[in-house]
Protein backbone atom coordinates (compact mmCIF):
# COMPACT_ATOMS: atom_id res chain seq x y z
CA UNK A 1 179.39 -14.45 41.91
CA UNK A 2 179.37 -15.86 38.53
CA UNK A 3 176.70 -18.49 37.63
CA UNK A 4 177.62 -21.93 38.16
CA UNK A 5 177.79 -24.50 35.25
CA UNK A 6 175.47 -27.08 35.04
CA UNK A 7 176.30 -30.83 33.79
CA UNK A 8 173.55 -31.71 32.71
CA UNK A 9 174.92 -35.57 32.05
CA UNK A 10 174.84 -36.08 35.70
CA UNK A 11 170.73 -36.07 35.80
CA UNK A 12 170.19 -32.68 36.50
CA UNK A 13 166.76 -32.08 34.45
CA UNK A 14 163.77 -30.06 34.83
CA UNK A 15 160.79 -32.43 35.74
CA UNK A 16 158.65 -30.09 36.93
CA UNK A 17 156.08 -29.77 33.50
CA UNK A 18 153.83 -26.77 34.23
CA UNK A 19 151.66 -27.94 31.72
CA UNK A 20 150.94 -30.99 32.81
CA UNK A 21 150.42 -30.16 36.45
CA UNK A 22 147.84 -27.58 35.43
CA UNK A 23 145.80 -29.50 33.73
CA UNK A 24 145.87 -32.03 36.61
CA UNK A 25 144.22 -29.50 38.92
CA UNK A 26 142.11 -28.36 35.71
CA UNK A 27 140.25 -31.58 35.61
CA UNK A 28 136.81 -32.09 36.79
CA UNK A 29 136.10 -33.25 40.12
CA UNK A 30 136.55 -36.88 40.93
CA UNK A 31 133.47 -39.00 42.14
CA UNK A 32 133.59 -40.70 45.53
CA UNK A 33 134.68 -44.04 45.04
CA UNK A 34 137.71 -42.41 43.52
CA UNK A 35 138.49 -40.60 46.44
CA UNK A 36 137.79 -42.92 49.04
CA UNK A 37 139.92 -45.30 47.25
CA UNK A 38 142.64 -43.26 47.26
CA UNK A 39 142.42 -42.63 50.63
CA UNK A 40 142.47 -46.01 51.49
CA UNK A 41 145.92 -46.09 49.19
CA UNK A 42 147.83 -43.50 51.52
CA UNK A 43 146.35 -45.41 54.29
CA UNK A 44 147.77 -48.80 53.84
CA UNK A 45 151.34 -46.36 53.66
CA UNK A 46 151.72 -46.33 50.04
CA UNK A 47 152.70 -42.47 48.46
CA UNK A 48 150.30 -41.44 46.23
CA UNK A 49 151.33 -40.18 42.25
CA UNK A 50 150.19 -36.70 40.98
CA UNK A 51 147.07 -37.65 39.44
CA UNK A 52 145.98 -38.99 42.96
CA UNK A 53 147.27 -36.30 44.77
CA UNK A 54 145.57 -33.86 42.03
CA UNK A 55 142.53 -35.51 42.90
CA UNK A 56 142.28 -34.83 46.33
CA UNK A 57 142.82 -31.08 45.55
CA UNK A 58 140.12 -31.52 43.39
CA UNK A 59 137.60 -32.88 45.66
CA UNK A 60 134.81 -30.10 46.62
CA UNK A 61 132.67 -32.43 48.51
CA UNK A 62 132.63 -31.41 51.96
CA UNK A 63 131.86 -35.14 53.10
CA UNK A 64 135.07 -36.02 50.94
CA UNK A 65 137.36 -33.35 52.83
CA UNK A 66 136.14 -34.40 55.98
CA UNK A 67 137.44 -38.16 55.43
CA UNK A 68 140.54 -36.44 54.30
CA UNK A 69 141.35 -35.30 57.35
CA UNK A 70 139.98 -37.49 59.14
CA UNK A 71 142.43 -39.86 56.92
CA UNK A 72 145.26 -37.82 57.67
CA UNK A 73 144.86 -37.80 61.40
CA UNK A 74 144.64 -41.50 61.37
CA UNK A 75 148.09 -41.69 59.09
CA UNK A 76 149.54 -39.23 61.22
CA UNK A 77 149.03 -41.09 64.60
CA UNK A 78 149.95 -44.75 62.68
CA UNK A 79 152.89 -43.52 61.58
CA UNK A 80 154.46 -41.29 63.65
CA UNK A 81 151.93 -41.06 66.66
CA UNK A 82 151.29 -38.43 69.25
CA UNK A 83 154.79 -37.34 68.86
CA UNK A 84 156.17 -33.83 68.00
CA UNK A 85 159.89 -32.90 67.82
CA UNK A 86 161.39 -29.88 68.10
CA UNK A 87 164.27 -27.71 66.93
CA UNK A 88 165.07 -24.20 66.84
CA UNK A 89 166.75 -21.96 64.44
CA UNK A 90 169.70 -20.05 64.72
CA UNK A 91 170.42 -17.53 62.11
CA UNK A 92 174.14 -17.42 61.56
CA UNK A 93 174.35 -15.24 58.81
CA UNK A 94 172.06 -12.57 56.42
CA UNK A 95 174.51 -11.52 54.00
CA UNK A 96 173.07 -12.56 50.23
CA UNK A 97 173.94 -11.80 46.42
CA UNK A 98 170.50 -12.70 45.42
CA UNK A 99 167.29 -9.99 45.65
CA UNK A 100 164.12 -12.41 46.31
CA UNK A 101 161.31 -9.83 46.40
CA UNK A 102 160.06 -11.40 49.33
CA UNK A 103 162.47 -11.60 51.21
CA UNK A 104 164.26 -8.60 53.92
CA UNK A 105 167.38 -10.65 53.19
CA UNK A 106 167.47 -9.43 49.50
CA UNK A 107 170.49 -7.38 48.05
CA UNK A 108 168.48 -4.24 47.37
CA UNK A 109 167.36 -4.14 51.06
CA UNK A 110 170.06 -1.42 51.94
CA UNK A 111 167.94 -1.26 55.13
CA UNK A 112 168.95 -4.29 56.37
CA UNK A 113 171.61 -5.04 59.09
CA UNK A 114 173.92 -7.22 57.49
CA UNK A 115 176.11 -9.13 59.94
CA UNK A 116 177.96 -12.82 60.05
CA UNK A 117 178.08 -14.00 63.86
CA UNK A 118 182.09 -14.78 64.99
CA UNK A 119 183.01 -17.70 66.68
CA UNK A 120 182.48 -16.16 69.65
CA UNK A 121 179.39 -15.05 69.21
CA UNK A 122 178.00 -18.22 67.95
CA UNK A 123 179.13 -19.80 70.98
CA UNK A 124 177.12 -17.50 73.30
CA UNK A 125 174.20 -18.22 70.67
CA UNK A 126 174.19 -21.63 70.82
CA UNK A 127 174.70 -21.75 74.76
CA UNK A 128 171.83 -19.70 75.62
CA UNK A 129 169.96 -22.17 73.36
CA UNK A 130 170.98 -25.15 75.18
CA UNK A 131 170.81 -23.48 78.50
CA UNK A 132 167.11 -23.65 77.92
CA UNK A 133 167.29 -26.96 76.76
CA UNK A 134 167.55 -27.30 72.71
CA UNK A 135 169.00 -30.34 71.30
CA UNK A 136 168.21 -30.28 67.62
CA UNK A 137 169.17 -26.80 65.46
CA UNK A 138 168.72 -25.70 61.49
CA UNK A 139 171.61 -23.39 60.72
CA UNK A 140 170.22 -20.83 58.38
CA UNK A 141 172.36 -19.17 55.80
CA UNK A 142 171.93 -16.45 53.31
CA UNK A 143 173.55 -16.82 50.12
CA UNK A 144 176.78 -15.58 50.01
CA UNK A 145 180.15 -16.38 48.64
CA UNK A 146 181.20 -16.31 52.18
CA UNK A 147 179.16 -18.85 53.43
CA UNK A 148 180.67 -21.87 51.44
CA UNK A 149 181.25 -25.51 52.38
CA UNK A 150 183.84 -24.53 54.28
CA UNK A 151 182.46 -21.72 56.47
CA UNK A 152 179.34 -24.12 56.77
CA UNK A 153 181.40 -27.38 57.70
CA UNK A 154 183.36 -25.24 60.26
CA UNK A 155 180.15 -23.44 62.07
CA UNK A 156 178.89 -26.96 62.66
CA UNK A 157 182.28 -28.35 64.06
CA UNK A 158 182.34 -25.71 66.17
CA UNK A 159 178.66 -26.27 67.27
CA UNK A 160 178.75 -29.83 68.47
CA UNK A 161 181.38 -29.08 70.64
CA UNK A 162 179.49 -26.52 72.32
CA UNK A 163 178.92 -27.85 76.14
CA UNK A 164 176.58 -26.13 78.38
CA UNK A 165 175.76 -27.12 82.12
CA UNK A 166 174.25 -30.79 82.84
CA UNK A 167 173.63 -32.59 79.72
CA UNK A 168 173.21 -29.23 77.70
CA UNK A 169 174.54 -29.93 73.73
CA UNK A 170 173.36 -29.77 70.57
CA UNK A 171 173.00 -33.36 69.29
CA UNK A 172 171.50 -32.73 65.89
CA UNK A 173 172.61 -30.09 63.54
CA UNK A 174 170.34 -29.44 59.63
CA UNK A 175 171.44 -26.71 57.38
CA UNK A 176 168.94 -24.43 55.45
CA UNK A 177 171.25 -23.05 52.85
CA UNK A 178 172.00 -22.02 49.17
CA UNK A 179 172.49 -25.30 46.64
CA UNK A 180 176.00 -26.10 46.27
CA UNK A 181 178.50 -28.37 44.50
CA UNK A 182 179.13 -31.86 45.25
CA UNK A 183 182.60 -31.30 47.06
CA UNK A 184 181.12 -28.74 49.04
CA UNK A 185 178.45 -30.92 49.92
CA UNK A 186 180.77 -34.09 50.76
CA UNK A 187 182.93 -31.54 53.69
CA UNK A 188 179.50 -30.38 55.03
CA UNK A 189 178.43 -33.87 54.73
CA UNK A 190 181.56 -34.81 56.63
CA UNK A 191 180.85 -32.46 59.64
CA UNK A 192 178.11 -34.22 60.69
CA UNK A 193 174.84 -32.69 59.17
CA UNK A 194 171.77 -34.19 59.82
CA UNK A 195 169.18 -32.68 56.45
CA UNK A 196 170.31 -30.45 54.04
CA UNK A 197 167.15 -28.32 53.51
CA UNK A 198 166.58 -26.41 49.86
CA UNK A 199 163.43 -24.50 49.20
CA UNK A 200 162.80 -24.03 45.86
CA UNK A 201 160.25 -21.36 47.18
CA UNK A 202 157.84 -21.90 44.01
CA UNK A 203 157.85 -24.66 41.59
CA UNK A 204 156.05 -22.19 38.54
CA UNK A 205 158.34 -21.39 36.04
CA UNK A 206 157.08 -17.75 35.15
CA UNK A 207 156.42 -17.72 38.75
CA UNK A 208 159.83 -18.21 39.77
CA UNK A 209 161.00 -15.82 36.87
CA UNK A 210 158.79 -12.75 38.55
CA UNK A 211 160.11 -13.40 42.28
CA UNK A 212 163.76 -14.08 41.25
CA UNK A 213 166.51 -11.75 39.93
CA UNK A 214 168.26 -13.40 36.95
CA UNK A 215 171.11 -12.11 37.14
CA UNK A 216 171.65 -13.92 40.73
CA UNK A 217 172.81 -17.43 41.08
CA UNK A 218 169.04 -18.18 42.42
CA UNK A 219 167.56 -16.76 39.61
CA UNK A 220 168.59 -20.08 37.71
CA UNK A 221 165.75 -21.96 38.16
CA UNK A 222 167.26 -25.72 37.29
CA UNK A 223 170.56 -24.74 39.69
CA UNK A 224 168.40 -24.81 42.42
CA UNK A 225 165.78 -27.81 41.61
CA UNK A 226 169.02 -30.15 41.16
CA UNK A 227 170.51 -29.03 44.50
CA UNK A 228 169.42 -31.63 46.70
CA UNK A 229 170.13 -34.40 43.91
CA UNK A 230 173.55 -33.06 43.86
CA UNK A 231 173.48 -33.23 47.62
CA UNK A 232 172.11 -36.87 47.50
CA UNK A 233 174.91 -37.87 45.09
CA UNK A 234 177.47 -36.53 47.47
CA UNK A 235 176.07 -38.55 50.07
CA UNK A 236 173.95 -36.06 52.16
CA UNK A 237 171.31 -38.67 52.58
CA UNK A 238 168.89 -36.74 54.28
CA UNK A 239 167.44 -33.78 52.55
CA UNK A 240 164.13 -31.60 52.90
CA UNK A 241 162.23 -30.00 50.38
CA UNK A 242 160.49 -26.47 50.96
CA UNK A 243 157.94 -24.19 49.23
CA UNK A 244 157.45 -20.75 50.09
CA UNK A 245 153.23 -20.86 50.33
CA UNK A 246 151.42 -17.30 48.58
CA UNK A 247 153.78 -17.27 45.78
CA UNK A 248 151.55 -19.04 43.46
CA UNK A 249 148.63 -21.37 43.59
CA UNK A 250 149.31 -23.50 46.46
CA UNK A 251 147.82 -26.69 44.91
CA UNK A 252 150.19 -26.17 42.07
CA UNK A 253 152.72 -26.13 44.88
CA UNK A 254 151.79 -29.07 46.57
CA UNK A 255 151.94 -31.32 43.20
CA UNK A 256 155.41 -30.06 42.69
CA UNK A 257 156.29 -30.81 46.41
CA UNK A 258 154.81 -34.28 45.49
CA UNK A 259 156.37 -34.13 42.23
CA UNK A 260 160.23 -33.41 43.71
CA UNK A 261 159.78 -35.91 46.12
CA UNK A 262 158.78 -39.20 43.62
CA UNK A 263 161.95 -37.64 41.05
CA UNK A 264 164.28 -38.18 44.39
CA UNK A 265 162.60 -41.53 45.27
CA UNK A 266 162.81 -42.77 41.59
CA UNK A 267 166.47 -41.33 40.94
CA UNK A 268 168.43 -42.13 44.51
CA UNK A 269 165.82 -44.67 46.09
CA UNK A 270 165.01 -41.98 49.11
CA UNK A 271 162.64 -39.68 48.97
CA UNK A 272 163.01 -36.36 51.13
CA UNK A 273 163.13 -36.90 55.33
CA UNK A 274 161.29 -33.66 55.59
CA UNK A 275 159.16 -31.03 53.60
CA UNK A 276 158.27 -27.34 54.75
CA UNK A 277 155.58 -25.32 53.95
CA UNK A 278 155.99 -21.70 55.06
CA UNK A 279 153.30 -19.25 54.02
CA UNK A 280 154.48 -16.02 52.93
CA UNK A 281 154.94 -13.32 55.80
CA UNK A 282 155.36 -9.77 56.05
CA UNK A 283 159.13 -8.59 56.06
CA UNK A 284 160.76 -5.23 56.30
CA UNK A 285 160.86 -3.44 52.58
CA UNK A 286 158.92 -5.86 51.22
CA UNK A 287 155.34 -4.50 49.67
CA UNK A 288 153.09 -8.19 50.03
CA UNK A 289 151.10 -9.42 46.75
CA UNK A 290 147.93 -11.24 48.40
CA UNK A 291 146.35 -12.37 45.10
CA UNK A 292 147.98 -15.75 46.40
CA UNK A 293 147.68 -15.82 49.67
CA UNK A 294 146.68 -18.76 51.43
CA UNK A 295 143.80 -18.90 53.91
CA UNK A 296 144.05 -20.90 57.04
CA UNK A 297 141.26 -23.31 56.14
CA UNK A 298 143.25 -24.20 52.70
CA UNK A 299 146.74 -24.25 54.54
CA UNK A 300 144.99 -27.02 56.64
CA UNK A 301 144.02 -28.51 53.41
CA UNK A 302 147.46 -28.14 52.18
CA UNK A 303 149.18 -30.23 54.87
CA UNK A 304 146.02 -32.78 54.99
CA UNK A 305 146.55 -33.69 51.38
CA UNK A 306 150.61 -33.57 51.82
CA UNK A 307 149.90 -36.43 54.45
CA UNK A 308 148.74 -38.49 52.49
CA UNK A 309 150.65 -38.02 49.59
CA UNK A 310 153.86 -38.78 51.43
CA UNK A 311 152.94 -40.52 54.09
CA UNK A 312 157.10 -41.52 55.07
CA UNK A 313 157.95 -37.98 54.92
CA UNK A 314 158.34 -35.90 57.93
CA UNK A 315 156.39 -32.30 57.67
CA UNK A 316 157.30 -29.32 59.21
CA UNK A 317 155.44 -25.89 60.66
CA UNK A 318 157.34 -23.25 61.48
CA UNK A 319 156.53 -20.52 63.71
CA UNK A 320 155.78 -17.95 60.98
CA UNK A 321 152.58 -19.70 62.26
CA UNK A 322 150.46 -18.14 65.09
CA UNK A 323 149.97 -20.80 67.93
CA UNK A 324 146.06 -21.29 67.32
CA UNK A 325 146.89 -22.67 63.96
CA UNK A 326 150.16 -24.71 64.48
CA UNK A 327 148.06 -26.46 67.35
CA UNK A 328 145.05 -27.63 64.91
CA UNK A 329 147.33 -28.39 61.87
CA UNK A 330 149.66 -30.64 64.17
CA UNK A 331 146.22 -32.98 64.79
CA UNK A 332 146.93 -34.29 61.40
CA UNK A 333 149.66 -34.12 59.74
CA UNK A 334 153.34 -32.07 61.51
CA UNK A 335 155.35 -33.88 62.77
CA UNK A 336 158.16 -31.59 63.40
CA UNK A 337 157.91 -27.42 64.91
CA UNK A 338 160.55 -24.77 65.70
CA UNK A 339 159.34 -23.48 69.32
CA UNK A 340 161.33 -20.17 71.46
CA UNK A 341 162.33 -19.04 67.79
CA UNK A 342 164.22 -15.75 66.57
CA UNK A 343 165.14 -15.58 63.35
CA UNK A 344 167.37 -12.32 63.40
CA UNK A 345 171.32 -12.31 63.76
CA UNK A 346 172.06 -12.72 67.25
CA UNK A 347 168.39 -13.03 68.25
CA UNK A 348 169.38 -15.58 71.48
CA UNK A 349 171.51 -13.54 73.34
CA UNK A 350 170.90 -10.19 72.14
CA UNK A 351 166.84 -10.20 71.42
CA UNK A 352 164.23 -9.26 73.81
CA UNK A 353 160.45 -9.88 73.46
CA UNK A 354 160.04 -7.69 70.64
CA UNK A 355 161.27 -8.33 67.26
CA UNK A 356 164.37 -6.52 65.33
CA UNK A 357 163.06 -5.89 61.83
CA UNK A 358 166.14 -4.70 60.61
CA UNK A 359 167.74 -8.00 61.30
CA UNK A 360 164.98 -10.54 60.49
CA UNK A 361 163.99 -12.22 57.64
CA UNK A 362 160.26 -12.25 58.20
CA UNK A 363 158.10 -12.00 60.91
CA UNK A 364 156.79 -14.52 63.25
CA UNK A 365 153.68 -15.72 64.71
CA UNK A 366 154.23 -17.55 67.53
CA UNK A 367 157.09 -16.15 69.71
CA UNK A 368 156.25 -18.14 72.90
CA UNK A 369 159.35 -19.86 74.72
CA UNK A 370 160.15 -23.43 74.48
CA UNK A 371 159.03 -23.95 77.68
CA UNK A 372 155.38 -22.64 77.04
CA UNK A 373 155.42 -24.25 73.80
CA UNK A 374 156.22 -27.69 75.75
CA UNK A 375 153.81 -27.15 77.99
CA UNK A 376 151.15 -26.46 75.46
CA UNK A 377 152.06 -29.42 73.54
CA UNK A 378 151.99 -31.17 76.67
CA UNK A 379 148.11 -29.83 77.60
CA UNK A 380 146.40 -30.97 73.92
CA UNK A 381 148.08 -34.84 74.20
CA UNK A 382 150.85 -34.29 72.24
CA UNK A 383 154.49 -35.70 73.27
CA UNK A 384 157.33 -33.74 72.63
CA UNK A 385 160.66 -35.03 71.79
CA UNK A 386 164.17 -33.75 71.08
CA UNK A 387 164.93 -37.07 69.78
CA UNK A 388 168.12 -37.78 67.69
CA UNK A 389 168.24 -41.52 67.43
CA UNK A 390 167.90 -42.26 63.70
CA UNK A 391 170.26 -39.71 62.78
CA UNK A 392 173.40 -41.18 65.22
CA UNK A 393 172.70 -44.53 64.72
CA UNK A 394 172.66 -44.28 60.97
CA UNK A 395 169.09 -45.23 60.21
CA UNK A 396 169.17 -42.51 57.64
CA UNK A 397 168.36 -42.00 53.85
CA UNK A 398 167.20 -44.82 52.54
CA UNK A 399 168.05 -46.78 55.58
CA UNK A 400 165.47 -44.25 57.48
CA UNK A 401 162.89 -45.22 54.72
CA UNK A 402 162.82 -48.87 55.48
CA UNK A 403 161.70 -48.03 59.12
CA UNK A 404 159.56 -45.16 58.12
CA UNK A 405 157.75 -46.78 54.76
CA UNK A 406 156.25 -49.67 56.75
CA UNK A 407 155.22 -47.30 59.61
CA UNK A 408 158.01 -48.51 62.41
CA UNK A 409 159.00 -44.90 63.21
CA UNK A 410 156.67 -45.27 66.30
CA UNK A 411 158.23 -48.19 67.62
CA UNK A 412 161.36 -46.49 68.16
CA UNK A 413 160.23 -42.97 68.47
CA UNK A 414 157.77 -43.55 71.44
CA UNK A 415 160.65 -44.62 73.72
CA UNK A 416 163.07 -42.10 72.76
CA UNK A 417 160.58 -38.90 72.61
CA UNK A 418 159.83 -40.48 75.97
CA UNK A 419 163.30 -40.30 77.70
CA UNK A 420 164.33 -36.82 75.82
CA UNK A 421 160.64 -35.41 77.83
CA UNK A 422 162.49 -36.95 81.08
CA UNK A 423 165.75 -35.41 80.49
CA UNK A 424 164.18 -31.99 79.57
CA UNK A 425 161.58 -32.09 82.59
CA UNK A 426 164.84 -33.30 84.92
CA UNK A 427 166.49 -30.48 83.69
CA UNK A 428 165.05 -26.94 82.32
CA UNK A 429 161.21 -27.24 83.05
CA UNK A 430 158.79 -25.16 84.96
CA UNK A 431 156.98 -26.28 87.58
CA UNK A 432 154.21 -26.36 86.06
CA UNK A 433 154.96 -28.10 82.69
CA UNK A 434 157.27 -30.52 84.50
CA UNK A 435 153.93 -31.92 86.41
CA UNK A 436 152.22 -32.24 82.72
CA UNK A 437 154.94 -33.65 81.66
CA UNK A 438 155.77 -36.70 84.08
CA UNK A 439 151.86 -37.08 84.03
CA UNK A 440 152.33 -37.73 79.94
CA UNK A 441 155.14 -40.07 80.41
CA UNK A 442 153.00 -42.21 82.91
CA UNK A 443 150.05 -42.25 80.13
CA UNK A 444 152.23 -43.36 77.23
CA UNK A 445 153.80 -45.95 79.44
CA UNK A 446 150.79 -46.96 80.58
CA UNK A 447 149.98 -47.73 76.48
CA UNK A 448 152.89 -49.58 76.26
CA UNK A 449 152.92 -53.10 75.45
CA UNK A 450 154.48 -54.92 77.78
CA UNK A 451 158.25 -56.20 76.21
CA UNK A 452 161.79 -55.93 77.28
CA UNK A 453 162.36 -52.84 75.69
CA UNK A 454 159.51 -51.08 78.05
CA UNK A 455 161.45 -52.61 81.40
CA UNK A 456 164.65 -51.46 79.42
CA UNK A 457 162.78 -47.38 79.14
CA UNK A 458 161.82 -47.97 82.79
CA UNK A 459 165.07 -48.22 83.98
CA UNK A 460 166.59 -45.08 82.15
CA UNK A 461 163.73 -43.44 83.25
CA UNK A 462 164.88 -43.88 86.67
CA UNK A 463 169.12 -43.13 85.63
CA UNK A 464 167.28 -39.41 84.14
CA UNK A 465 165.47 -38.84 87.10
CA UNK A 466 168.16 -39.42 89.43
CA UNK A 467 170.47 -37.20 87.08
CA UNK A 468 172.68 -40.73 86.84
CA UNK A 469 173.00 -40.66 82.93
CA UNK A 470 172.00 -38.66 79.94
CA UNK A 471 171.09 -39.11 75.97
CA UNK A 472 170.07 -42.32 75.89
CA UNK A 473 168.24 -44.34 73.56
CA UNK A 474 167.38 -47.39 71.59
């Protein structure tokens, strides 16, 4: 596949200054008052700039990093509070041009199964996921010329009208795949999408150059930073940003997480609805480079500081994760996990406990079912939902942002994580995690003020339980 043009008079620019972001986290450490009142900034809800967020990395204090996290539990519950959504993802195709060292995916991996699920076969797919009660999917892609707007706009078509038993459909559909161009953004816009993900896996220049053939499409650095403006201009107005962790520095990668998300704020008035933070895992032919690697206590760091620099912007753990560490980091700062997870090509219906190396990507950490990974949830005071509210009633982009910004998300998000828990406990729970979770729902209604909108939750609670009505919400 030839390498795309770039217009360069439509905005596409490189403001990711390596330079200047180095000496940021080259500078000495700030003094308390500094840090405290920065703090207080991301606090009151207001994102922090790259000097600020620089800061923070730079803080050695232990005092210091304890009030950072103690910060970003504090945003996290304000904002979004006890609430944790879920979404699983379903691997429709592994066929790729591009040979990412990392990745099992890449071209040179002749070891690799390469396959691209049928129709039929994404059907079964997505029925055994919804059999076990998944509402919200990411669509994962390799890059391909295959796997086009088209192909894309078509697999999630065909998705949402995928039925399964009582109440069993996928109601929210993102897309992890390669950048495209603006018409093929505007059909896969047109299909329905919820967030068009792009990780730019490492925002280093020379970085990027090692890890990235250029002879590929993805070995063109600026191609793939402008890919979610381009998205944004074709009117894809939720997007999520993504760094591949172990690369490089990861405080280098957390400024130019920071940095991506003010360009999109300052450029299309929305900043991203989600960003991901993978750290790099082992993957079949791949020979791991650990001078990078990131240790648990600084990936808790990591997603501490990305709290508060974005405090609007939803944050995402994967399962590459193992469950120990995806259960502390959630305390403060995710707000969104994968959970019953395979990530190889017909994983779902043709995967058994173990995984198939020769049809993954990487490998995971946490392989528990969604059930157990409810149930968990469930246990440490969390409240899981499957909502998909915003998205269908069009408080999106920057419409999303006027809720989210001034901390409202809670106000709707309560009610609805509430009555998706009822319809999943009504419907595909154990035993045992149905009794944690009806006990959940009676604390967090307990909480509740009293208002209309409470009697109004009471009353659907009552239409789940008695199987009367489904998906609703406010």
């Amino acid at each position: 596949m030839p390498l795309p043009s770039l217009d360069l008079s439509k905005g596409g620019r490189d403001f990711i200054n390596d330079t200047a972001l180095t000496e940021l986290l080259a500078q000495k450490e700030p003094d308390a008052a500094e840090v405290r009142a920065i703090i207080q900034k991301s606090l009151n809800k207001e994102p922090l700039n790259l000097a600020e967020t620089a800061s923070l990395l730079n803080t050695k204090d232990k005092e210091l990093i304890g009030e950072i996290f103690e910060a970003a539990r504090t945003l996290k519950r304000t904002v979004y509070g006890n609430r944790i959504v879920l979404f699983a993802p379903f691997y429709i195709g592994n066929k790729c041009i591009n040979d990412c060292k990392y990745c099992a995916f890449r071209s040179s991996n002749h070891d690799q199964i390469r396959r691209t699920l049928t129709p039929e076969e994404i059907d079964a797919e997505v029925r055994r996921l919804e059999r076990v009660g998944h509402k919200r999917l990411i669509i994962v892609f390799g890059e391909s010329p295959l796997y086009d707007g088209e192909f894309i706009a078509k697999c999630v078509e065909q998705i949402y009208k995928i039925k399964e038993g009582h109440g069993g459909e996928i109601r929210r559909l993102n897309v992890n795949a390669a950048p495209m161009d603006i018409a093929s953004y505007k059909r896969i816009k047109a299909a329905g999408i919820g967030t068009y993900q792009i990780f730019q896996e490492t925002y280093h220049h020379k970085t990027y150059e090692k890890w990235h053939n250029p002879q590929n499409r993805k070995g063109n650095y600026l191609y793939r930073l402008d890919g979610l403006s381009r998205a944004l201009e074709a009117g894809c107005d939720d997007v999520g940003l993504g760094a591949l962790m172990g690369l490089y520095d990861w405080r280098f990668e957390v400024l130019g997480l920071v940095a991506h998300a003010i360009e999109l704020k300052e450029r299309f008035g929305v900043g991203p609805h989600t960003i991901s933070f993978p750290r790099i895992q082992p993957a079949q032919g791949v020979t791991p480079d650990h001078k990078y690697a990131v240790s648990d206590d600084d990936f808790m760091r990591l997603v501490a500081t990305l709290r508060l620099a974005v405090p609007y912007t939803g944050l995402i753990m994967t399962a590459r994760e193992n469950a120990r560490v995806r259960r502390q980091v959630m305390e403060f700062g995710v707000s969104q996990i994968d959970a019953g997870s395979r990530i190889e090509i017909g994983g779902y219906t043709e995967g058994g406990e173990k995984q198939a190396a020769e049809r993954e990507q990487f490998s995971l950490g946490d392989m528990r079912s969604l059930d157990e990974v409810m149930g968990d949830l469930l246990k440490n005071g969390f409240l899981p939902s499957f909502c998909t509210a915003c998205y269908r009633l069009g408080r999106t982009g920057e419409h999303f942002m006027e809720f989210a910004i001034p901390g409202f998300i809670k106000r709707f998000c309560t009610p609805n994580a509430i009555s998706t828990l009822a319809e999943y406990l009504a419907d595909y729970a154990s035993p045992e995690t149905k009794a944690a979770g009806l006990a959940a729902i009676e604390r967090e209604l307990a909480a509740m003020e009293e208002s209309p909108m409470k009697e109004k939750l009471k009353a659907r609670l009552k239409d789940i339980e008695n199987g009367d009505l489904h998906d609703l919400y406010f």
